[in-house]
C-alpha atoms as a PDB file:
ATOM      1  CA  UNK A   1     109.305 113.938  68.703  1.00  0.00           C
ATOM      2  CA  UNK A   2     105.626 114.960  68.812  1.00  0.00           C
ATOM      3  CA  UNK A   3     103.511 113.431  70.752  1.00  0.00           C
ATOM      4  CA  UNK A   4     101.350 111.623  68.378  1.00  0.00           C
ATOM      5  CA  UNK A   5     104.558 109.317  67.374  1.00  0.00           C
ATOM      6  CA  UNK A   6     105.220 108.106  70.916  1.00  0.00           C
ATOM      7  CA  UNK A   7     101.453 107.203  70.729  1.00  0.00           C
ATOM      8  CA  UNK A   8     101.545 105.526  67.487  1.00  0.00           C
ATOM      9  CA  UNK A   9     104.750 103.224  68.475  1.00  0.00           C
ATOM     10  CA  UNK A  10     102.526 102.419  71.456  1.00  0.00           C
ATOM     11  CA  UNK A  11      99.333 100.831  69.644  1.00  0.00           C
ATOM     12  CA  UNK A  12      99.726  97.210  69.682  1.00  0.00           C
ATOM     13  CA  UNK A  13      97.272  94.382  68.209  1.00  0.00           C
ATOM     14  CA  UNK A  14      96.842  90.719  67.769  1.00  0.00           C
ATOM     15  CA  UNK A  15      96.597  89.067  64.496  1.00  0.00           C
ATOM     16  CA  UNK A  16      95.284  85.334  63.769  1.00  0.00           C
ATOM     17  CA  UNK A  17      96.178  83.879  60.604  1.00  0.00           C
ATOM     18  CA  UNK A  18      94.512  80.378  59.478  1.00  0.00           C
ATOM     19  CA  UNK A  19      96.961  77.676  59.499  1.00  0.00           C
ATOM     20  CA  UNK A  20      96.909  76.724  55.970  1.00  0.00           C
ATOM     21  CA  UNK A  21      98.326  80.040  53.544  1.00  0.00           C
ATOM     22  CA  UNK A  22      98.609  82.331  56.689  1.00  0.00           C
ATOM     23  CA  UNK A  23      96.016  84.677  55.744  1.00  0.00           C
ATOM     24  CA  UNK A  24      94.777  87.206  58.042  1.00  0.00           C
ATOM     25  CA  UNK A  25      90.955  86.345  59.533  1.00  0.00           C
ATOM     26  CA  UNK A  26      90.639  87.869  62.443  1.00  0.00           C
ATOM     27  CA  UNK A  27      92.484  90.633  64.524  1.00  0.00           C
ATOM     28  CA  UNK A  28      91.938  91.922  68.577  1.00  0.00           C
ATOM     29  CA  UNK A  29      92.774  95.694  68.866  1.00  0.00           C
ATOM     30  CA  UNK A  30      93.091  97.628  71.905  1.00  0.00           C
ATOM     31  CA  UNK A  31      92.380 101.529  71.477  1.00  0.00           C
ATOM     32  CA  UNK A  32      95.225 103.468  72.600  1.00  0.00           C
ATOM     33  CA  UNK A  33      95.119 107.491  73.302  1.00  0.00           C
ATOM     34  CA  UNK A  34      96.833 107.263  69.795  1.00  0.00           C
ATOM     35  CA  UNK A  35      94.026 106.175  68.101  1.00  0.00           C
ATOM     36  CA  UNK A  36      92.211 109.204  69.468  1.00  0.00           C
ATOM     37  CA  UNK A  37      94.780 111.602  69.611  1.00  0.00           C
ATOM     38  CA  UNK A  38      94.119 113.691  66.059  1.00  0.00           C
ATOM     39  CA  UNK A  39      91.603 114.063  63.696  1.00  0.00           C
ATOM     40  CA  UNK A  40      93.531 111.922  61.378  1.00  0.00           C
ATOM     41  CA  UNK A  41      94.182 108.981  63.906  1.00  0.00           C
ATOM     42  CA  UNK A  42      91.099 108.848  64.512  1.00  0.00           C
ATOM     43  CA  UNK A  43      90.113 108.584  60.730  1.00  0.00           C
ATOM     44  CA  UNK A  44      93.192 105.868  60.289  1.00  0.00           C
ATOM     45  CA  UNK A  45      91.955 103.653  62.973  1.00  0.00           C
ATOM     46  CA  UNK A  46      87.978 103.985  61.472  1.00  0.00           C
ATOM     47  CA  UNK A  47      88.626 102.969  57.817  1.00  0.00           C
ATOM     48  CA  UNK A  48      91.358 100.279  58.969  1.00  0.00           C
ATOM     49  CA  UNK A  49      88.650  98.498  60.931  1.00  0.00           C
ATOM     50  CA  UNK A  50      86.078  99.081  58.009  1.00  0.00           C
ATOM     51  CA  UNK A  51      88.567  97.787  55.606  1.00  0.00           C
ATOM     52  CA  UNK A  52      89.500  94.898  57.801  1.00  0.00           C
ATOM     53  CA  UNK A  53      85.517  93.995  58.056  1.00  0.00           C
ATOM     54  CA  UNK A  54      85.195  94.408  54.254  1.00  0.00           C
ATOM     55  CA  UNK A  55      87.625  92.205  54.093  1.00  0.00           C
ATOM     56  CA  UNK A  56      85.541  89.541  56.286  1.00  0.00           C
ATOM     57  CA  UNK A  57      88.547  90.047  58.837  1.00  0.00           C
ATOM     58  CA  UNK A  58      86.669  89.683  62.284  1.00  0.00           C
ATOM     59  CA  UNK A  59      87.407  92.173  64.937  1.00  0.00           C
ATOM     60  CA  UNK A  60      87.376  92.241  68.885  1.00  0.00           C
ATOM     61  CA  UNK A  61      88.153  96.035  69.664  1.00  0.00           C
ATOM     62  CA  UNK A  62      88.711  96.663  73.489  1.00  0.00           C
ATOM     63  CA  UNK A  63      87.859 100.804  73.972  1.00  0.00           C
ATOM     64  CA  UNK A  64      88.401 101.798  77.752  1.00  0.00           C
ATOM     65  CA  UNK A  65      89.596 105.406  76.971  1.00  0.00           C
ATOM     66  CA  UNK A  66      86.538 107.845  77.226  1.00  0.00           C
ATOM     67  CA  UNK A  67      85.124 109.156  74.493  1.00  0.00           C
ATOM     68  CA  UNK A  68      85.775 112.810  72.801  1.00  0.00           C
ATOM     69  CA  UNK A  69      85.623 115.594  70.810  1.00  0.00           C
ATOM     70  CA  UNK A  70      86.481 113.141  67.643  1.00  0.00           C
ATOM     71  CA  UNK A  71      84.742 109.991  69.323  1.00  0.00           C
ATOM     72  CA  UNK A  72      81.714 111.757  71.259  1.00  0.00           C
ATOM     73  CA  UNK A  73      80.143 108.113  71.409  1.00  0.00           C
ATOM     74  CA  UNK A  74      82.767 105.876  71.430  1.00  0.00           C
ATOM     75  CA  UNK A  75      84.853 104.899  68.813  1.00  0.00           C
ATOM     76  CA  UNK A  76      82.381 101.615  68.217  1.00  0.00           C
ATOM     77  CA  UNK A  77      79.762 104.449  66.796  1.00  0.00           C
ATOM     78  CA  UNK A  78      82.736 105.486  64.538  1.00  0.00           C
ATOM     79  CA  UNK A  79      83.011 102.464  63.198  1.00  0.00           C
ATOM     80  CA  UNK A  80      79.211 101.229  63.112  1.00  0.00           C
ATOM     81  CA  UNK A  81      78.731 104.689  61.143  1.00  0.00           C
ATOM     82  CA  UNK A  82      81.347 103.584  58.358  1.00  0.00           C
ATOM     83  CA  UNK A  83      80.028 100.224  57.764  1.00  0.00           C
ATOM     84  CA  UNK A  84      76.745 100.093  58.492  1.00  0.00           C
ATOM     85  CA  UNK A  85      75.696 104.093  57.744  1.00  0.00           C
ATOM     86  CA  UNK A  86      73.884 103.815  61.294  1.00  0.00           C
ATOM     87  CA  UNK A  87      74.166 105.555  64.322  1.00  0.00           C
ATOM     88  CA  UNK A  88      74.932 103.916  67.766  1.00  0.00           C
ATOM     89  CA  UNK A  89      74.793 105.897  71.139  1.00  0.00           C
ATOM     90  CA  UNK A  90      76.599 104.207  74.322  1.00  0.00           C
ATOM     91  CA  UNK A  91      74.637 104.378  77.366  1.00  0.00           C
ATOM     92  CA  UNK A  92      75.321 107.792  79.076  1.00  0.00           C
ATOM     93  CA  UNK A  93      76.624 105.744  82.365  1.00  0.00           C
ATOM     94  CA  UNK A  94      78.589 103.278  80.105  1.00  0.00           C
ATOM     95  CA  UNK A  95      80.774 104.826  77.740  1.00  0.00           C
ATOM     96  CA  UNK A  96      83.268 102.886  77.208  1.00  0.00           C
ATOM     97  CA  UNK A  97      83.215  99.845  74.809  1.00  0.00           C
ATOM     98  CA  UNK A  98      83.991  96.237  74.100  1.00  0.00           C
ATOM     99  CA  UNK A  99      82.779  95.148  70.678  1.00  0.00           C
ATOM    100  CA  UNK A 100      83.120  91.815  69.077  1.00  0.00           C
ATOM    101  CA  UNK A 101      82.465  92.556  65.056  1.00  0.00           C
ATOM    102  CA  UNK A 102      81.720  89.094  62.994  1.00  0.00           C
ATOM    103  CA  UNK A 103      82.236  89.624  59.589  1.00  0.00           C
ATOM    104  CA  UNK A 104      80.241  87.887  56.573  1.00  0.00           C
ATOM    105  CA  UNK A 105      78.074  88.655  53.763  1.00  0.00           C
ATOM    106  CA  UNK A 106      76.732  91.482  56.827  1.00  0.00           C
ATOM    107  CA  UNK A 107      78.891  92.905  59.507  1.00  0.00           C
ATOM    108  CA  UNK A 108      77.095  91.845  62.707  1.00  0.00           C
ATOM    109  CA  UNK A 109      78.433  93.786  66.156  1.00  0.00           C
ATOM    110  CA  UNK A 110      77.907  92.414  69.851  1.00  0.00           C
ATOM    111  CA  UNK A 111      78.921  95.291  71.911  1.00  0.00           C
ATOM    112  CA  UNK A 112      79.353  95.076  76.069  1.00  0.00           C
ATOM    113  CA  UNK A 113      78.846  99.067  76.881  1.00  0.00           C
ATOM    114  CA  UNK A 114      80.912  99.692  80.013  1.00  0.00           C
ATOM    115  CA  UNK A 115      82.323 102.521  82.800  1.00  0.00           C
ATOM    116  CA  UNK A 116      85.304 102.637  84.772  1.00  0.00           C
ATOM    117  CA  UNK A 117      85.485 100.322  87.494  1.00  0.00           C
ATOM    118  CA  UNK A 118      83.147  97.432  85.653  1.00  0.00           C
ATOM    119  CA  UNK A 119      84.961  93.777  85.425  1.00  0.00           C
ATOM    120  CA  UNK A 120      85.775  93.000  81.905  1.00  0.00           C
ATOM    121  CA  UNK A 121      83.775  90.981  79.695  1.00  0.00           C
ATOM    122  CA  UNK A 122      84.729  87.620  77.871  1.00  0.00           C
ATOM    123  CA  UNK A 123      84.300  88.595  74.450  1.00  0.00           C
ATOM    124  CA  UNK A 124      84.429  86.026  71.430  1.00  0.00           C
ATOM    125  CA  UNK A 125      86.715  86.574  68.653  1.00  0.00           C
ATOM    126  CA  UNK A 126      85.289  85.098  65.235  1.00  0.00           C
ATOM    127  CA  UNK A 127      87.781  82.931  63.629  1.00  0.00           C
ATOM    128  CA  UNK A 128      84.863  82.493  61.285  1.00  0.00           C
ATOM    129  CA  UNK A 129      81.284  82.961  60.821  1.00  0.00           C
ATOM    130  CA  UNK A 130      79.784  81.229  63.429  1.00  0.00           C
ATOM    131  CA  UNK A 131      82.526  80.412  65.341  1.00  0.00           C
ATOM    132  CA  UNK A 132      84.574  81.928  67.871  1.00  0.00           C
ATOM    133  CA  UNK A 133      86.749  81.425  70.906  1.00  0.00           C
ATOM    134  CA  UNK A 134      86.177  83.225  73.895  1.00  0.00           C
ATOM    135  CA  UNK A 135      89.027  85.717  74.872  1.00  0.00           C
ATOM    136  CA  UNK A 136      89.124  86.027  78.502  1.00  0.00           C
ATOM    137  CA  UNK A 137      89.949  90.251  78.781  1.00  0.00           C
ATOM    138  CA  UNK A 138      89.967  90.778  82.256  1.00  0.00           C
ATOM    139  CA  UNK A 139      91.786  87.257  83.544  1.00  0.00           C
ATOM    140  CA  UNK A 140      94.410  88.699  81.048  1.00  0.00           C
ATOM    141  CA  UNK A 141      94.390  92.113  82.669  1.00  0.00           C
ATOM    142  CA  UNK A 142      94.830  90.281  86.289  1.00  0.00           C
ATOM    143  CA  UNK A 143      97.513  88.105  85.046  1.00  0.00           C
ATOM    144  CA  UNK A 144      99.387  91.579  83.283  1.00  0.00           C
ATOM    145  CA  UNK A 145      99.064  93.383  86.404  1.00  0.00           C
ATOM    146  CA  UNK A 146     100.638  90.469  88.936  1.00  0.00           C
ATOM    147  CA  UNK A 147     103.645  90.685  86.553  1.00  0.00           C
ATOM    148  CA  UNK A 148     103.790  94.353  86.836  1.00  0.00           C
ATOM    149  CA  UNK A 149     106.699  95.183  89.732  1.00  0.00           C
ATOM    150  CA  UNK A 150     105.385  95.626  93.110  1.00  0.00           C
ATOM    151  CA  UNK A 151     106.947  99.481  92.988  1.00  0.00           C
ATOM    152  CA  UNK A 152     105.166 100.407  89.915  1.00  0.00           C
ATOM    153  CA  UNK A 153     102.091  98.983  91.101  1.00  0.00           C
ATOM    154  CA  UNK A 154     101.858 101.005  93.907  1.00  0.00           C
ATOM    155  CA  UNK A 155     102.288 103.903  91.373  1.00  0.00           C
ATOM    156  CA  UNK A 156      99.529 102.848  89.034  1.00  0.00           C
ATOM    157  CA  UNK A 157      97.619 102.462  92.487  1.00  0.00           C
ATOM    158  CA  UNK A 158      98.107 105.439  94.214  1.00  0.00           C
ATOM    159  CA  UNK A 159      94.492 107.984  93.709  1.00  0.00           C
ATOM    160  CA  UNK A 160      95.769 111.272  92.215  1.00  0.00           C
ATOM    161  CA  UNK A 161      95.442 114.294  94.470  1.00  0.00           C
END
């Protein structure tokens, strides 16, 4: 098995669907090293997310991996490049990303540049133009980590030597 596969099983997402003919409208990913981990991932994850906003699918993409080679600003500048032929630069001290896309007539991005260590942001994911609930990231992340066995949280704890 090659690595890329174990990463692929590993990305996860949330879809919302609108009550009435279940049709997809908006969609909270969380970049794993999957995403990032080839030349073709990368690609994969950029044109989904462009097709998705074509689609006036809103997005709330959660990037706390660091950028690289294939993401040298973040994979937010990826995507801002596909559908809006722009360029976007993160912060040099904040390169990691949070980015709430709205999707209309326009594609309109709020992005929360951040490093490691900062608190997560409450981002809003559109459920339409205009409107949005707010998803609470980091009350989530506290509540994941309680659950998390006291013996593997002393692992995930423990500063590398």
């Amino acid at each position: 098995e090659t690595e890329l596969g174990f990463y692929r099983r590993k990305q996860k997402n949330v879809t919302v669907r609108h009550v009435s003919g279940d049709e997809v409208v908006a969609m909270v990913e969380i970049v794993s090293p999957g995403n990032k981990s080839s030349r073709n991932a990368m690609r994969s994850f950029v044109e989904k997310a462009a097709t998705l906003l074509e689609r006036q699918i809103h997005l709330l993409i959660v990037d706390l991996h660091p950028p690289g080679r294939r993401d040298p600003h973040g994979i937010h500048a990826e995507i801002w490049e596909e559908v809006a032929g722009e360029e976007y630069a993160a912060p040099s001290d904040k390169p990691l990303t949070q980015a709430a896309y709205e999707s209309e007539l326009s594609v309109r991005a709020y992005v929360v540049p951040m490093a490691v260590g900062d608190v997560l942001t409450d981002m809003p994911l559109f459920l339409e133009p205009g409107k949005a609930v707010e998803v609470p990231l980091e009350a989530t992340y506290c509540a994941a980590v309680a659950e998390v066995p006291r013996r593997w949280r002393r692992v995930l704890e423990t500063p590398a030597k």
